[in-house]
PDB file of N, CA and C in Angstrom:
ATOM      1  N   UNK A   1      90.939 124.841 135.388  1.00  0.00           N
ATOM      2  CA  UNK A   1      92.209 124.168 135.327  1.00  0.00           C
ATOM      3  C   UNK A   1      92.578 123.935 133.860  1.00  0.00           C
ATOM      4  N   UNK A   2      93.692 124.328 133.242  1.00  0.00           N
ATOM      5  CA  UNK A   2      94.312 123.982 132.125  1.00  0.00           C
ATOM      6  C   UNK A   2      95.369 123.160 131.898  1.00  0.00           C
ATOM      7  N   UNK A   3      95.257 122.121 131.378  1.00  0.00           N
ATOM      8  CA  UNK A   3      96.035 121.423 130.723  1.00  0.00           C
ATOM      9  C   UNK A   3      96.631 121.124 129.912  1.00  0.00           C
ATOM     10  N   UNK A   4      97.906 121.016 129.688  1.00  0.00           N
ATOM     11  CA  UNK A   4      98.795 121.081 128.284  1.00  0.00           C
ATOM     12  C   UNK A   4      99.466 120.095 128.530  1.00  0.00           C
ATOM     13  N   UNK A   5      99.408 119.799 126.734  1.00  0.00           N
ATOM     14  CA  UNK A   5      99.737 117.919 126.488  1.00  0.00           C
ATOM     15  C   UNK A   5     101.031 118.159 125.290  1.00  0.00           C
ATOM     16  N   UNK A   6     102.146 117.895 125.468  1.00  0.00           N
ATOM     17  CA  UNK A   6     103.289 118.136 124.223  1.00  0.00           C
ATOM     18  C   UNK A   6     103.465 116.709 124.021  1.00  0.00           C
ATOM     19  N   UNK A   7     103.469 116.661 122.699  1.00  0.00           N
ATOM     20  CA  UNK A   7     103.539 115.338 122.026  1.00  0.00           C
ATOM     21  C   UNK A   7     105.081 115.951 122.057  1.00  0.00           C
ATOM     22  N   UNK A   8     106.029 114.517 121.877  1.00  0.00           N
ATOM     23  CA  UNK A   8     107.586 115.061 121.910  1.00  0.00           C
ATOM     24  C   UNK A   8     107.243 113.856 120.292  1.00  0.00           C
ATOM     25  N   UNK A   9     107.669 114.122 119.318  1.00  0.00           N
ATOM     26  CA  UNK A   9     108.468 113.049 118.751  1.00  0.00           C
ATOM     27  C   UNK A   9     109.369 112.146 119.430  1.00  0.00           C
ATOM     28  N   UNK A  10     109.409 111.057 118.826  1.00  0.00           N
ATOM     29  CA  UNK A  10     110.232 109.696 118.845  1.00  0.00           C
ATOM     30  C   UNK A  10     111.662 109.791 117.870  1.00  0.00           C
ATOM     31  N   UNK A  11     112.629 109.714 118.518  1.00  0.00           N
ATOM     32  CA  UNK A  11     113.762 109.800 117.952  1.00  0.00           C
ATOM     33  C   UNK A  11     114.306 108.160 117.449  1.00  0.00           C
ATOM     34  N   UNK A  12     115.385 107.861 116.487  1.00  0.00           N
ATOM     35  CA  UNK A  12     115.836 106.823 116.589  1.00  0.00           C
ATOM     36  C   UNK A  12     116.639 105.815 117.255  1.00  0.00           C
ATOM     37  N   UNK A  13     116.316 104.912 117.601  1.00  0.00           N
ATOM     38  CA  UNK A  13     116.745 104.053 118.821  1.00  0.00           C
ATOM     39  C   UNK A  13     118.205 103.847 118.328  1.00  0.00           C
ATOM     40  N   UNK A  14     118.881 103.760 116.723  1.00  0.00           N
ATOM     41  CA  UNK A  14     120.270 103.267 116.623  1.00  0.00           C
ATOM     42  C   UNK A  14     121.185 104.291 117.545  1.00  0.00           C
ATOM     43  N   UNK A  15     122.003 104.017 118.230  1.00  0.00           N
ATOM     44  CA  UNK A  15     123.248 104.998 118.937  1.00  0.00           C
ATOM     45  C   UNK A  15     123.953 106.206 117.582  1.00  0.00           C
ATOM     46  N   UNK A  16     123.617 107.261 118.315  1.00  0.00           N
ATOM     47  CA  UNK A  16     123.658 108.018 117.420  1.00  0.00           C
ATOM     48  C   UNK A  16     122.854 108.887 116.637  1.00  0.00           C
ATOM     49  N   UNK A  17     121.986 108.206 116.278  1.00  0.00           N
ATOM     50  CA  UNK A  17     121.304 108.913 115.121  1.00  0.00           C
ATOM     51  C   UNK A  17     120.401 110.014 115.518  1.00  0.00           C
ATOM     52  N   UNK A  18     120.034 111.206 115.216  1.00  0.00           N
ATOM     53  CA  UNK A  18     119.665 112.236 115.827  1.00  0.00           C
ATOM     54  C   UNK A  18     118.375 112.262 114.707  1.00  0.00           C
ATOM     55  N   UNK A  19     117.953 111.528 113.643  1.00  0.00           N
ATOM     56  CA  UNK A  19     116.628 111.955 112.891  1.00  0.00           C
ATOM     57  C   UNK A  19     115.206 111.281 113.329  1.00  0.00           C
ATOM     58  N   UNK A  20     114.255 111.544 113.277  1.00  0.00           N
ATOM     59  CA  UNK A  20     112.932 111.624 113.836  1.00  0.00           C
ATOM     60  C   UNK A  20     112.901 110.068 113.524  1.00  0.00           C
ATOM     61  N   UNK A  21     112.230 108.811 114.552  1.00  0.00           N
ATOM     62  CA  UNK A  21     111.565 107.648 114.054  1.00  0.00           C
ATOM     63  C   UNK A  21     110.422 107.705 113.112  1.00  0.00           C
ATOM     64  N   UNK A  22     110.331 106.711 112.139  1.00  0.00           N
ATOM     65  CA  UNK A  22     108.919 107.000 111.412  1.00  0.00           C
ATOM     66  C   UNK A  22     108.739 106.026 111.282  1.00  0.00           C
ATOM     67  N   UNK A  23     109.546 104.472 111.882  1.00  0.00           N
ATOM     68  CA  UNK A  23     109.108 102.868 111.585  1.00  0.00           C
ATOM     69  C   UNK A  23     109.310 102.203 112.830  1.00  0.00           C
ATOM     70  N   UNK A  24     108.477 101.298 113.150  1.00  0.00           N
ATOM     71  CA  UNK A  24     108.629 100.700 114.105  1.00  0.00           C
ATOM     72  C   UNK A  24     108.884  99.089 113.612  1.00  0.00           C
ATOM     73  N   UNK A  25     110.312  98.269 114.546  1.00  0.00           N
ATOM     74  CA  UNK A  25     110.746  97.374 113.834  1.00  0.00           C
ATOM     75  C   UNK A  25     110.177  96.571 115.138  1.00  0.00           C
ATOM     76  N   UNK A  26     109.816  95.313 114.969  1.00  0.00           N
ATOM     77  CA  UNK A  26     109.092  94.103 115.711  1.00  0.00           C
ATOM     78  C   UNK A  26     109.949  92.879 115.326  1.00  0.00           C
ATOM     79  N   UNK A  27     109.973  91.680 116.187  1.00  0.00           N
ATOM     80  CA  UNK A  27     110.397  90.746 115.491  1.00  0.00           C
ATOM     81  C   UNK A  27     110.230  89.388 116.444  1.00  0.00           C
ATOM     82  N   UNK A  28     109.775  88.545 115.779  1.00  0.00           N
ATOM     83  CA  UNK A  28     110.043  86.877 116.902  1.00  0.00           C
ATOM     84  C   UNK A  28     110.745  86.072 116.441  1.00  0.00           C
ATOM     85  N   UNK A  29     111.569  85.911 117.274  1.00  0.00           N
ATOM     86  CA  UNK A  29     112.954  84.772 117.370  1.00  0.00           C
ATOM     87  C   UNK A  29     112.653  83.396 117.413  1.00  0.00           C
ATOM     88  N   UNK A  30     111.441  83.215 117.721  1.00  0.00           N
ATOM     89  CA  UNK A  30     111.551  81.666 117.542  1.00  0.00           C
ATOM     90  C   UNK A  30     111.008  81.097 116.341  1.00  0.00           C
ATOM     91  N   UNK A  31     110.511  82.262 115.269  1.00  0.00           N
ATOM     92  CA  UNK A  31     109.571  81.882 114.195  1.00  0.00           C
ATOM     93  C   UNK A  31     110.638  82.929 112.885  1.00  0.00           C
ATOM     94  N   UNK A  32     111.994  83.476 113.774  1.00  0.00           N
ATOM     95  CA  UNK A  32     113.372  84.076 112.992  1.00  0.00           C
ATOM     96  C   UNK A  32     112.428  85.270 111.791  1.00  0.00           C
ATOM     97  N   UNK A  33     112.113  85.579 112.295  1.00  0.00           N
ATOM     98  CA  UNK A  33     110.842  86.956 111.388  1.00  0.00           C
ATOM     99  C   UNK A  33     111.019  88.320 112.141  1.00  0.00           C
ATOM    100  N   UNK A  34     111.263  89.413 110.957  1.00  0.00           N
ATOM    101  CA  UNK A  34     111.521  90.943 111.367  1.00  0.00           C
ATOM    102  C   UNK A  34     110.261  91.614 110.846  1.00  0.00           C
ATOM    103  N   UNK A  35     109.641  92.309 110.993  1.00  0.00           N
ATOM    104  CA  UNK A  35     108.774  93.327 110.408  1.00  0.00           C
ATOM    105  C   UNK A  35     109.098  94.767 111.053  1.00  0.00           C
ATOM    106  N   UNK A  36     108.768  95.589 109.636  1.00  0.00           N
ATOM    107  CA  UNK A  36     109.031  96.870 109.785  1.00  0.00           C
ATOM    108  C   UNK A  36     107.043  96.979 109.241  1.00  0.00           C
ATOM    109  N   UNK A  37     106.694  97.998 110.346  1.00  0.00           N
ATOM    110  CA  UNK A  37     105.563  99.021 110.704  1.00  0.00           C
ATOM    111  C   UNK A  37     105.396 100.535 110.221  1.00  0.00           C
ATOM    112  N   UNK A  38     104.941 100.595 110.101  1.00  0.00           N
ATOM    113  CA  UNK A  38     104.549 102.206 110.440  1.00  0.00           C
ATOM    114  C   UNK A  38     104.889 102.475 111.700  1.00  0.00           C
ATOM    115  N   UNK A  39     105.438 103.585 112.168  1.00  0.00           N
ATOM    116  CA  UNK A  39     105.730 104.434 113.358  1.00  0.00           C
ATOM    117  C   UNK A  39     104.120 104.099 114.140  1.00  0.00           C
ATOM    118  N   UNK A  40     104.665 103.023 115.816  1.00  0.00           N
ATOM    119  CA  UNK A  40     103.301 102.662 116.283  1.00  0.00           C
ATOM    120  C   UNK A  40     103.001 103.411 116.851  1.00  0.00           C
ATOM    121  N   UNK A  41     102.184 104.392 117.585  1.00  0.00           N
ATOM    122  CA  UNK A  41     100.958 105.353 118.527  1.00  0.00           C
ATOM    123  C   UNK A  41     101.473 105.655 119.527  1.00  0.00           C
ATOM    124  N   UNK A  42     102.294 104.429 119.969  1.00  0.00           N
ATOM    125  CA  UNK A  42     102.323 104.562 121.546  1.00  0.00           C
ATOM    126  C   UNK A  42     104.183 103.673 121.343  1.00  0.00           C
ATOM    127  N   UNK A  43     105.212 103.954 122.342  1.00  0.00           N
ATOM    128  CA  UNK A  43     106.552 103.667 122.520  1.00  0.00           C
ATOM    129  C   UNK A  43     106.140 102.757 123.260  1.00  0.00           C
ATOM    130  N   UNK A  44     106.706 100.944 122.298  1.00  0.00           N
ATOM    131  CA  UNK A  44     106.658  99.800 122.547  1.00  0.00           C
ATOM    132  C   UNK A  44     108.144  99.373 123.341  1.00  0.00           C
ATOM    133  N   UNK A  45     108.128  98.370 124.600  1.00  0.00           N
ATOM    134  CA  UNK A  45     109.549  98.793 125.153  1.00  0.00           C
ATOM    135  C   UNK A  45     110.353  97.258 124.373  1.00  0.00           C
ATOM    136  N   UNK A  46     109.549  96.871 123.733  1.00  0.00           N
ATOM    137  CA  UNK A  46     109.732  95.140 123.110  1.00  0.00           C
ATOM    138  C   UNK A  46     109.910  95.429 121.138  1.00  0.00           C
ATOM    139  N   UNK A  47     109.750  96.770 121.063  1.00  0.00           N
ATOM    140  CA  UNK A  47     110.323  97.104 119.843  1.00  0.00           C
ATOM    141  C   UNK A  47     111.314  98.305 119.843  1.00  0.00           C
ATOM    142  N   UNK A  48     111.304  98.737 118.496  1.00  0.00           N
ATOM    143  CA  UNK A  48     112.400  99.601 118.582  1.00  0.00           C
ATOM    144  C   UNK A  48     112.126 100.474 117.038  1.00  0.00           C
ATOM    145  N   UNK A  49     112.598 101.484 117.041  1.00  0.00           N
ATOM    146  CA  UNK A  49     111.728 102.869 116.437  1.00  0.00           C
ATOM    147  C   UNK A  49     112.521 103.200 116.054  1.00  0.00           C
ATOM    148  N   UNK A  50     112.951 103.233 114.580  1.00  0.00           N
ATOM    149  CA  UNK A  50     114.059 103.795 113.550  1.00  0.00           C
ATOM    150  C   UNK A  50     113.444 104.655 112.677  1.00  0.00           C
ATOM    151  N   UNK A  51     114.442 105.313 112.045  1.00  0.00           N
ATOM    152  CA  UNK A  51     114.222 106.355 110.876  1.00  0.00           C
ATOM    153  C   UNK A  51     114.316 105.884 109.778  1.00  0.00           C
ATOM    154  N   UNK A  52     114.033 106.335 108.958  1.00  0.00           N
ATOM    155  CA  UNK A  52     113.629 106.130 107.402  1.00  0.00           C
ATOM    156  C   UNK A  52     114.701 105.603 106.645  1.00  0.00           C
ATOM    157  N   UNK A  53     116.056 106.226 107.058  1.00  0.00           N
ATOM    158  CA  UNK A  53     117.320 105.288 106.786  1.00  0.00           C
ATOM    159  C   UNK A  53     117.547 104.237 107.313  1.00  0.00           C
ATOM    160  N   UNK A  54     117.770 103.928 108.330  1.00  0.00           N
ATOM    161  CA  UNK A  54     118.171 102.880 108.922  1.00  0.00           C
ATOM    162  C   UNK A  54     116.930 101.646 108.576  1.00  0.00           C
ATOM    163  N   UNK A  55     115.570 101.786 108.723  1.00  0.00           N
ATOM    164  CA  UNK A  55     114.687 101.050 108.004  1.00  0.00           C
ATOM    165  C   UNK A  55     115.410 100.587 106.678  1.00  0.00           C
ATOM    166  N   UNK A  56     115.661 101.305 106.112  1.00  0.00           N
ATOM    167  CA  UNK A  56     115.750 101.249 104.439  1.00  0.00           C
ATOM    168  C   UNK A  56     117.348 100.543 104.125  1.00  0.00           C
ATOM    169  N   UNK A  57     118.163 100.530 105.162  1.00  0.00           N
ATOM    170  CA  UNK A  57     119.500  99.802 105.647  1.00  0.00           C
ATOM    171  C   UNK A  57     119.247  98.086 105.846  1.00  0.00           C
ATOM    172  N   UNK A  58     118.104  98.269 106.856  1.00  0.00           N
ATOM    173  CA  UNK A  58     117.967  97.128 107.432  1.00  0.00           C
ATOM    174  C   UNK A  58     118.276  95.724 106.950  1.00  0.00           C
ATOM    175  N   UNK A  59     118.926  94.872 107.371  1.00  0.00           N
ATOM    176  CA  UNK A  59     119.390  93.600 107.022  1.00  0.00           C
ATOM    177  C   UNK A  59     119.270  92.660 107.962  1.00  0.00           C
ATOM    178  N   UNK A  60     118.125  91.314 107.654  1.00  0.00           N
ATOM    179  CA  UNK A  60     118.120  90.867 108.878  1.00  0.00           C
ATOM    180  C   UNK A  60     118.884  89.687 108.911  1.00  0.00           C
ATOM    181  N   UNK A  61     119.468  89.128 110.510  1.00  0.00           N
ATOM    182  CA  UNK A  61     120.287  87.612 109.986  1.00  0.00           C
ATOM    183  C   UNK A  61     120.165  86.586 109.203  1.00  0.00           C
ATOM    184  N   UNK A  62     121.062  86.078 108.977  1.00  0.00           N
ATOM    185  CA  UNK A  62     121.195  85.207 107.996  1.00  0.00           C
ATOM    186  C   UNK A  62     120.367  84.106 108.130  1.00  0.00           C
ATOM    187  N   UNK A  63     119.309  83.408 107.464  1.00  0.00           N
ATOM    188  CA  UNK A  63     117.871  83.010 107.515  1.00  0.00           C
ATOM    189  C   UNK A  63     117.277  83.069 108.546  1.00  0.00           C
ATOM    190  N   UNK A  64     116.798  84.523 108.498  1.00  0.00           N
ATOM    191  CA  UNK A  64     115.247  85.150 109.118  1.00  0.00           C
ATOM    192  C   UNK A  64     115.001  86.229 107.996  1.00  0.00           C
ATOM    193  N   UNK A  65     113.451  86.142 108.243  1.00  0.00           N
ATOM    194  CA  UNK A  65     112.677  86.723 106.888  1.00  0.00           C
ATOM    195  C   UNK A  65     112.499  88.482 107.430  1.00  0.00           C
ATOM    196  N   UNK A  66     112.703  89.133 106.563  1.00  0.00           N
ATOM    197  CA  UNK A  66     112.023  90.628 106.579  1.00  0.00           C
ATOM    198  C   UNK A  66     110.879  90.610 106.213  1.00  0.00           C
ATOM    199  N   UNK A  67     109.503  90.858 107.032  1.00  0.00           N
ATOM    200  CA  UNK A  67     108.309  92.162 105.815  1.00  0.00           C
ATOM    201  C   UNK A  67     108.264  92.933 106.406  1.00  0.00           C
ATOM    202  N   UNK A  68     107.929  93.556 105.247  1.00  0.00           N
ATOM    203  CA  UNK A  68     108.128  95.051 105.251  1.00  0.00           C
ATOM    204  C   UNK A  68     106.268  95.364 105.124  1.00  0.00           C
ATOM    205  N   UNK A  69     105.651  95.908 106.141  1.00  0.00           N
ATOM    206  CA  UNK A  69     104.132  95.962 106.420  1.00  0.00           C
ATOM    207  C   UNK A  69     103.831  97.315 106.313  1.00  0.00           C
ATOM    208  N   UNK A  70     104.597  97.922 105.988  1.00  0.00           N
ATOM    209  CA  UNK A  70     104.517  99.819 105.677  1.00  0.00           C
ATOM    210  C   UNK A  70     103.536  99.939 104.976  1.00  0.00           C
ATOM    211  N   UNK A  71     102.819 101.234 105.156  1.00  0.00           N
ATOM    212  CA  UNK A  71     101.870 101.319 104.166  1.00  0.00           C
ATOM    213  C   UNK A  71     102.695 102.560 103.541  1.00  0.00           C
ATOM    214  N   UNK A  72     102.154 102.529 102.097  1.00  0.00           N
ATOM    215  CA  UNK A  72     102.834 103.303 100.962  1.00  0.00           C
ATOM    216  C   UNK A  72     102.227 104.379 100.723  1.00  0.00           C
ATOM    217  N   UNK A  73     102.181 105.610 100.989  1.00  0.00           N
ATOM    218  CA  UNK A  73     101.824 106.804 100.367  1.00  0.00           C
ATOM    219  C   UNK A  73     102.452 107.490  99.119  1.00  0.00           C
ATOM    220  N   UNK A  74     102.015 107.534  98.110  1.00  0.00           N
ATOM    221  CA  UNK A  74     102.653 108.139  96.891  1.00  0.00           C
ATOM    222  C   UNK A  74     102.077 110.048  97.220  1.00  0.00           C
ATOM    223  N   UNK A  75     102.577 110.741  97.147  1.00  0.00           N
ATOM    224  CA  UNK A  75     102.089 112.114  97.416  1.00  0.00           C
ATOM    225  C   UNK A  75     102.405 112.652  96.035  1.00  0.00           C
ATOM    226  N   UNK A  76     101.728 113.106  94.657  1.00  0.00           N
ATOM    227  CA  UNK A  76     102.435 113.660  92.834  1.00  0.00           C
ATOM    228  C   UNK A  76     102.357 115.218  93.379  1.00  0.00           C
ATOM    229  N   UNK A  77     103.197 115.858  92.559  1.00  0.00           N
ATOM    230  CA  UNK A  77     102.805 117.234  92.262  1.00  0.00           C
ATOM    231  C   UNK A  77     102.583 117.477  91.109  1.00  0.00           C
ATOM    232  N   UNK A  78     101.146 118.552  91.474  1.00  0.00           N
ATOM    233  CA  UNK A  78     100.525 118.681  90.498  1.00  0.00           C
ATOM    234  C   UNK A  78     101.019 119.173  88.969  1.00  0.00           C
ATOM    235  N   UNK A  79     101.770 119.672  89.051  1.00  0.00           N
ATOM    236  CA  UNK A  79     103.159 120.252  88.033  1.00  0.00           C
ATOM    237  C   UNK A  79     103.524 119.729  87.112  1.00  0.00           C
ATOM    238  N   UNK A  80     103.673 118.396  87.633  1.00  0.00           N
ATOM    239  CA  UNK A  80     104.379 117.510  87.217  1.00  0.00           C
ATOM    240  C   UNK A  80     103.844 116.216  86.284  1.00  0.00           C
ATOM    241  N   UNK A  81     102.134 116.275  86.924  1.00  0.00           N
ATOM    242  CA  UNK A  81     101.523 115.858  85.892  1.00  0.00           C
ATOM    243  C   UNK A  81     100.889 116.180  84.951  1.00  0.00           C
ATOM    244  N   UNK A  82     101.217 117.490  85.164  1.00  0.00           N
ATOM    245  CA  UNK A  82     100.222 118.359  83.552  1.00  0.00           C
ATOM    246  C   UNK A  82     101.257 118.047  82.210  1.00  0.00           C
ATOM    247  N   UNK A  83     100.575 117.870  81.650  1.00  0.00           N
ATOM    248  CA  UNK A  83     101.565 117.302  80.465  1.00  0.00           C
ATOM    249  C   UNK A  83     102.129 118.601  79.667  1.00  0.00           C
TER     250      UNK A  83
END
């Protein structure tokens, strides 16, 4: 028996937007706090999964806090650092 598994990408939850999710946004209302993630493993139905723009848009209401919990990859080319 063979089995085949297709990972689909995660698209962005804003109406509209047709580019791949790569952040997952979380947030609790009673403590007025947003965090932006890394794109989580598994499609949370209590969050919501944006793209790299709309992350980078993001504005949250007027006193509630953003963090931003991303982890940072710097990727150099090599080119570029040869002096």
């Amino acid at each position: 028996m063979v089995t085949t598994v297709f990972h689909m990408a995660r698209q962005c939850t804003r109406q509209g937007c047709v580019h791949r999710a790569s952040v997952t946004l979380t947030y609790q209302y009673a403590r007025s706090l947003v965090w932006l993630d890394d794109l989580s493993a598994e499609r949370d139905p209590h969050a919501y999964d944006l793209c790299e723009q709309h992350a980078g848009r993001l504005k949250p209401p007027s006193g509630w806090h953003l963090e931003d919990r991303r982890q940072r990859v710097h990727v150099y080319d090599a080119g570029r650092l040869a002096g």
